[in-house]
PDB file of N, CA and C in Angstrom:
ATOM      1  N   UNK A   1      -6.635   8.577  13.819  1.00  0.00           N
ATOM      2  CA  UNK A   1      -6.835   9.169  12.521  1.00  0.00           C
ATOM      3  C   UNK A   1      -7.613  10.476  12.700  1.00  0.00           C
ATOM      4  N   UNK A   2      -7.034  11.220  12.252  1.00  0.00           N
ATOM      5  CA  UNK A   2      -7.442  12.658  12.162  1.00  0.00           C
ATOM      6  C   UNK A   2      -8.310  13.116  11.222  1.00  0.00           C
ATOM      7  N   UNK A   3      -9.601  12.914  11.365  1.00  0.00           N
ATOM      8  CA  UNK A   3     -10.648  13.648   9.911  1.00  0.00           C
ATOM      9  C   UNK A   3     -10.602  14.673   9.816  1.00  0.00           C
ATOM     10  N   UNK A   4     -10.299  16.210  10.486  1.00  0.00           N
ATOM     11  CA  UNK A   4      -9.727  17.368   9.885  1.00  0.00           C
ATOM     12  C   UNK A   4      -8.299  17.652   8.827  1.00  0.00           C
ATOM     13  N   UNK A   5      -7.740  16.739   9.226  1.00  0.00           N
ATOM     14  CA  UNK A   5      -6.145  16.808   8.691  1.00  0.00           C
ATOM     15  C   UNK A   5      -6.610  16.170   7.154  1.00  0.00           C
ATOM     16  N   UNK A   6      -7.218  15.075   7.675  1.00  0.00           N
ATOM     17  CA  UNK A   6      -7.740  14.854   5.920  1.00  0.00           C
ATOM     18  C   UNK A   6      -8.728  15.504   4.684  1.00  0.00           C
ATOM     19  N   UNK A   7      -9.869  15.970   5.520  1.00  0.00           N
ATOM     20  CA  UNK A   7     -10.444  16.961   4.930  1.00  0.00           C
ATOM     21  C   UNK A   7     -10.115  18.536   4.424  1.00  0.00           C
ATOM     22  N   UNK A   8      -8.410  18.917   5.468  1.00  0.00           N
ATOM     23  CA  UNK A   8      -7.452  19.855   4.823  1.00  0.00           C
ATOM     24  C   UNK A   8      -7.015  19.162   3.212  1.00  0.00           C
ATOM     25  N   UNK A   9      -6.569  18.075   3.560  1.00  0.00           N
ATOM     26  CA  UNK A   9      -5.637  17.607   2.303  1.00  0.00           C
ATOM     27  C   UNK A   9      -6.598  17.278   1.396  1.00  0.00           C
ATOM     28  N   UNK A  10      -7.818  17.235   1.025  1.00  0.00           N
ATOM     29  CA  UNK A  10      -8.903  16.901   0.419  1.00  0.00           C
ATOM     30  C   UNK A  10      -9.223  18.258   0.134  1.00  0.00           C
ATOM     31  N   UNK A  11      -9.507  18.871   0.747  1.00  0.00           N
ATOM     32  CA  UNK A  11      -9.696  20.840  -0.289  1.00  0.00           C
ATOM     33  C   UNK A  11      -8.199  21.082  -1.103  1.00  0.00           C
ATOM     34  N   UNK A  12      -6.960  20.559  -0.013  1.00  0.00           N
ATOM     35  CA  UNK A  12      -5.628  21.252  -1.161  1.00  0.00           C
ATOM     36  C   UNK A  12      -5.949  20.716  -3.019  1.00  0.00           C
ATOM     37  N   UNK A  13      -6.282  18.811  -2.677  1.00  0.00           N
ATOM     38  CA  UNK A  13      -6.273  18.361  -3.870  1.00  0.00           C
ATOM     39  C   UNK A  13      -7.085  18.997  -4.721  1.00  0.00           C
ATOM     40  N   UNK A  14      -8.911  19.654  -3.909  1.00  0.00           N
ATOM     41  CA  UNK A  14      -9.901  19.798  -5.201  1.00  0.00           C
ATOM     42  C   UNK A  14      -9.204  21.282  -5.703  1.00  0.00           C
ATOM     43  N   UNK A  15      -8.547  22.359  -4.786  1.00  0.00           N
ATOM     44  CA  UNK A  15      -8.024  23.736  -5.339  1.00  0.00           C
ATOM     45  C   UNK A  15      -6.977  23.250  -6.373  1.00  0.00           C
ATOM     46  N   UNK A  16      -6.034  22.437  -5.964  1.00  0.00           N
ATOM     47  CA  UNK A  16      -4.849  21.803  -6.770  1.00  0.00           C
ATOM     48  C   UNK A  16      -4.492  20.852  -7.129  1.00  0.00           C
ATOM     49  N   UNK A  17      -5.136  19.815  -7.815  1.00  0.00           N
ATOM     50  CA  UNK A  17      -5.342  18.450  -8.272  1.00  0.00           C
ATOM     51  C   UNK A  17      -3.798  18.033  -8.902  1.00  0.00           C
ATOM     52  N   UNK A  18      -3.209  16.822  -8.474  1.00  0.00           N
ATOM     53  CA  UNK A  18      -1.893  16.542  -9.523  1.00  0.00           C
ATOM     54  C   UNK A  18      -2.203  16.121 -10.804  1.00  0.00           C
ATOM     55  N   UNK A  19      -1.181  16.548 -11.428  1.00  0.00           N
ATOM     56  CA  UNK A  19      -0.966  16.448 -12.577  1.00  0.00           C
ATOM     57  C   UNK A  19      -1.096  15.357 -13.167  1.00  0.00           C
ATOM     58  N   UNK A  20      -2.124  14.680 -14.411  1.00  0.00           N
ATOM     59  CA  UNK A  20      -2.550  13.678 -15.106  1.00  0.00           C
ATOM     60  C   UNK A  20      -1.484  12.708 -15.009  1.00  0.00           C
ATOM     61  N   UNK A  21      -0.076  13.090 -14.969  1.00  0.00           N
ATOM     62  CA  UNK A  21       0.861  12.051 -15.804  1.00  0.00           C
ATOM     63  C   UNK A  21       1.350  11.490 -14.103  1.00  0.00           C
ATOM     64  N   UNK A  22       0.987  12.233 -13.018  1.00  0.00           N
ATOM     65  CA  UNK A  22       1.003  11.254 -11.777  1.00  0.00           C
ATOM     66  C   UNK A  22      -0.161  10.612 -11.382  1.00  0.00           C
ATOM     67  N   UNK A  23      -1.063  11.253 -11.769  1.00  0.00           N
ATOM     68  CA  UNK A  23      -2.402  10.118 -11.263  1.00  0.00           C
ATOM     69  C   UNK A  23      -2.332   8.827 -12.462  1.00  0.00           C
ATOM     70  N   UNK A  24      -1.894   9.082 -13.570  1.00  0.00           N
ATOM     71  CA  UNK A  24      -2.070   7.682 -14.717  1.00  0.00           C
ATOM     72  C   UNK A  24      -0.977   6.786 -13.951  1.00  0.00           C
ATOM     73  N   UNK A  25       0.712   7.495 -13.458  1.00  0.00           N
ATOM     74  CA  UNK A  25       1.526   6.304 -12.934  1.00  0.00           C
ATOM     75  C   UNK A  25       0.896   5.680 -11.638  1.00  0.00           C
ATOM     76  N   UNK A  26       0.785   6.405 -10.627  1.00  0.00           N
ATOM     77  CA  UNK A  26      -0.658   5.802  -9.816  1.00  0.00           C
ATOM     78  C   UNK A  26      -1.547   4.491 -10.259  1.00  0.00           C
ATOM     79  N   UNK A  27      -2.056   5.133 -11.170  1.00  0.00           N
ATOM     80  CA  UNK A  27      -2.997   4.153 -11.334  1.00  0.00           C
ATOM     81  C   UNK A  27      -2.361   2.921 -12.396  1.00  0.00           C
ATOM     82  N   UNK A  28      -1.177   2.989 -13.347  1.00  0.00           N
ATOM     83  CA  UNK A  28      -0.713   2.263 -13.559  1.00  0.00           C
ATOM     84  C   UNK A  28       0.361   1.394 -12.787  1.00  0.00           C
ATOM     85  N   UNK A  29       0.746   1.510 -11.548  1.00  0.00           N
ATOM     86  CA  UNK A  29       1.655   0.460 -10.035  1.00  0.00           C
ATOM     87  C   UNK A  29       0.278  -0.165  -9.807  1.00  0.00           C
ATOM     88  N   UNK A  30      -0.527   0.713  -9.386  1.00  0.00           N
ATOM     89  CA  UNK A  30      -1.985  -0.154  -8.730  1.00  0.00           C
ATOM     90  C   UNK A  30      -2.223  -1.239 -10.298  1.00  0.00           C
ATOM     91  N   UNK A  31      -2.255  -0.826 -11.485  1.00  0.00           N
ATOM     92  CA  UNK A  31      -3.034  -2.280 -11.972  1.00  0.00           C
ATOM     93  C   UNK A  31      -1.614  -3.166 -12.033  1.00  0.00           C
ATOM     94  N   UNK A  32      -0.942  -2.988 -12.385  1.00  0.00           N
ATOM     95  CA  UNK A  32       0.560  -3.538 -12.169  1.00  0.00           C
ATOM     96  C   UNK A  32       0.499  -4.966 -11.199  1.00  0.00           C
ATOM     97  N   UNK A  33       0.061  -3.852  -9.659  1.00  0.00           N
ATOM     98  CA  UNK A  33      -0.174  -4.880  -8.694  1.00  0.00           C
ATOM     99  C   UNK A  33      -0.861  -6.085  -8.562  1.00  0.00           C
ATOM    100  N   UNK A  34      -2.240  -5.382  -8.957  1.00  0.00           N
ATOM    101  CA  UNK A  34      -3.256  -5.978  -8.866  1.00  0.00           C
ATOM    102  C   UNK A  34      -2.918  -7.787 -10.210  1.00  0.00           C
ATOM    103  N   UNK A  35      -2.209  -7.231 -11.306  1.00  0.00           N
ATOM    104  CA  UNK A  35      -2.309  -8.354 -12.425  1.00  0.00           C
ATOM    105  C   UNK A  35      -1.054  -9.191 -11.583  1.00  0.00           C
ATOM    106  N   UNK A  36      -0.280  -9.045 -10.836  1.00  0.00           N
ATOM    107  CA  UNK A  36       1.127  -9.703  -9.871  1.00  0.00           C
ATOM    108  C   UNK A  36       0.045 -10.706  -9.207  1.00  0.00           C
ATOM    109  N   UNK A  37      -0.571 -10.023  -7.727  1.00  0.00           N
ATOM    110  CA  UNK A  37      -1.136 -10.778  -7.435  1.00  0.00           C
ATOM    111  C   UNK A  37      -2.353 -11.610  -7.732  1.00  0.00           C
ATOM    112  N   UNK A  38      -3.407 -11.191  -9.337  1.00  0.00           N
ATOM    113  CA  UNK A  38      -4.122 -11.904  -9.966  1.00  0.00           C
ATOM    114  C   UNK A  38      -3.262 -12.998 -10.288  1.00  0.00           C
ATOM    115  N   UNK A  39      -2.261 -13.241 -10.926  1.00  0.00           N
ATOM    116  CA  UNK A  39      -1.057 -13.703 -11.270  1.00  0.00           C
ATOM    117  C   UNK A  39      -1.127 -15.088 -10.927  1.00  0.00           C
ATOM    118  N   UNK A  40      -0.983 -14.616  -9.467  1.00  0.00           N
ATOM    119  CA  UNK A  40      -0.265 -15.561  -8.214  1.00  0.00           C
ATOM    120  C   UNK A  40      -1.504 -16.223  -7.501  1.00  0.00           C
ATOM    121  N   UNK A  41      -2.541 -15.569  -7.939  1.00  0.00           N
ATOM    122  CA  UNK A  41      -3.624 -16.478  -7.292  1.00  0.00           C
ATOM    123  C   UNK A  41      -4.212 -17.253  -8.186  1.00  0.00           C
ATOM    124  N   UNK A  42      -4.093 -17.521  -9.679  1.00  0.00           N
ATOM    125  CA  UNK A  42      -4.619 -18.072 -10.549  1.00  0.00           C
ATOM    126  C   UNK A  42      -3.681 -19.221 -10.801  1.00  0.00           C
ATOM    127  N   UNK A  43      -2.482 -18.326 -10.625  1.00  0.00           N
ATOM    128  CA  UNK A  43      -1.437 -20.111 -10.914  1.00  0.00           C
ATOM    129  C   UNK A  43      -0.473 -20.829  -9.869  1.00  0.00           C
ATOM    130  N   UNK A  44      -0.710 -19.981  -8.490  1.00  0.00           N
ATOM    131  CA  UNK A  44      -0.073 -20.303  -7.791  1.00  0.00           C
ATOM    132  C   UNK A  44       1.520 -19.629  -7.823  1.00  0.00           C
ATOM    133  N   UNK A  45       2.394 -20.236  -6.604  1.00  0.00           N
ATOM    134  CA  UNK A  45       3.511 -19.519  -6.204  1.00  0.00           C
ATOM    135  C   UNK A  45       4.391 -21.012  -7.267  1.00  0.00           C
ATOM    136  N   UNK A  46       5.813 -20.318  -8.056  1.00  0.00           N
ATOM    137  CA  UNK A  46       6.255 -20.876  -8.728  1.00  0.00           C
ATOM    138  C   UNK A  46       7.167 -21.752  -7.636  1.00  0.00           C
ATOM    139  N   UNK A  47       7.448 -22.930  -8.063  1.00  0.00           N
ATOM    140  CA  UNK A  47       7.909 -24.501  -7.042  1.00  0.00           C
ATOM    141  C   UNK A  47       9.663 -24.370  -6.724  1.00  0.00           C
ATOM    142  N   UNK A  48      10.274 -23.218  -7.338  1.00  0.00           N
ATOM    143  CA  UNK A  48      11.657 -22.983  -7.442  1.00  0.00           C
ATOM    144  C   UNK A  48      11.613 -21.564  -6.544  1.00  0.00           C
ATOM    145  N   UNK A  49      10.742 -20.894  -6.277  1.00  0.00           N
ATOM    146  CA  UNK A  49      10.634 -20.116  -5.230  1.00  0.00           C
ATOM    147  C   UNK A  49      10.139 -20.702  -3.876  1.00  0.00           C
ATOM    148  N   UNK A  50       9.615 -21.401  -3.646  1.00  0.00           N
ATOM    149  CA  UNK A  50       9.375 -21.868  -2.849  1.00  0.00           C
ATOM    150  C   UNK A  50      10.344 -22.653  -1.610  1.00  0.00           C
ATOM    151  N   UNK A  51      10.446 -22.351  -0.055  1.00  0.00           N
ATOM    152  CA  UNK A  51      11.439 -22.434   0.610  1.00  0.00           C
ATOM    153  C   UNK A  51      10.984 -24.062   0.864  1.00  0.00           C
ATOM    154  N   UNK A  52      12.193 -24.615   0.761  1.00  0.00           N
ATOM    155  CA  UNK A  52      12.229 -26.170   0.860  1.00  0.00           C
ATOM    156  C   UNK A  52      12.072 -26.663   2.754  1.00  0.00           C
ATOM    157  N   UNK A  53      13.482 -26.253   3.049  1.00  0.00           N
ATOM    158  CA  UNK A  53      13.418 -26.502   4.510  1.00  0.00           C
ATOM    159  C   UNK A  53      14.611 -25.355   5.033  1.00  0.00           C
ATOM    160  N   UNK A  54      14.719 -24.682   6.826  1.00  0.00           N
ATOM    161  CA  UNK A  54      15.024 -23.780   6.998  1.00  0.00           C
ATOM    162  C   UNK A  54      16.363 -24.784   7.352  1.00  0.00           C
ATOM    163  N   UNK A  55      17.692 -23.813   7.634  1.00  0.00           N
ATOM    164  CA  UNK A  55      18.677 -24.418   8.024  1.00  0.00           C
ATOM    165  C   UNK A  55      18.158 -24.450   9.592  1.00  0.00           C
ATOM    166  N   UNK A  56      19.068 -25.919  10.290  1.00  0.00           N
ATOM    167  CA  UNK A  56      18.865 -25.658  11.518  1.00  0.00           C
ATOM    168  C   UNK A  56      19.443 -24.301  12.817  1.00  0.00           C
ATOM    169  N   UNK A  57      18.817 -24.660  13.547  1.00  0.00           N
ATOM    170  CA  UNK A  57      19.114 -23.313  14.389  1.00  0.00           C
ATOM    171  C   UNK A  57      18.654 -21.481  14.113  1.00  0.00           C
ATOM    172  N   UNK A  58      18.048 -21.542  12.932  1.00  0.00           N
ATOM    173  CA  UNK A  58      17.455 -20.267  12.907  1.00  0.00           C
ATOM    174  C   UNK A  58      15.497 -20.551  13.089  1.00  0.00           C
ATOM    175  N   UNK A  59      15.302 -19.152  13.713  1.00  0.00           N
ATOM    176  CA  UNK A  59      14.471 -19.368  14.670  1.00  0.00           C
ATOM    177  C   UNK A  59      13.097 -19.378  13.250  1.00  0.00           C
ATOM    178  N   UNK A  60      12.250 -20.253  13.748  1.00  0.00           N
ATOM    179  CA  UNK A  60      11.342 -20.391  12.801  1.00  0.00           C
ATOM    180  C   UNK A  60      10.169 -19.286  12.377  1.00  0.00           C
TER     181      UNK A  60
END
């Protein structure tokens, strides 16, 4: 990891910041995510998704 290369792309953003309506979709996938897997940890993985048994001969 390169800390110059990032501290370039960290002055482009503060000279040229994106545009509100990409940082809100940003930040609206991230809570998106976050309520999926709140989701899935509060009620668990649904019992019809869940893989029963593998066919034989494929590798486990």
């Amino acid at each position: 990891m390169n800390i110059m290369a990032w501290m370039i792309r960290a002055s482009r953003w503060a000279r040229n910041p994106p545009p509100m309506s990409r940082v809100l979709l940003v930040l609206g996938v991230i809570a998106a995510a976050l309520l999926i897997a709140g989701a899935e940890w509060l009620w668990g993985w649904p019992e019809w998704l869940k893989v029963n048994r593998l066919r034989p001969g494929l590798p486990h």
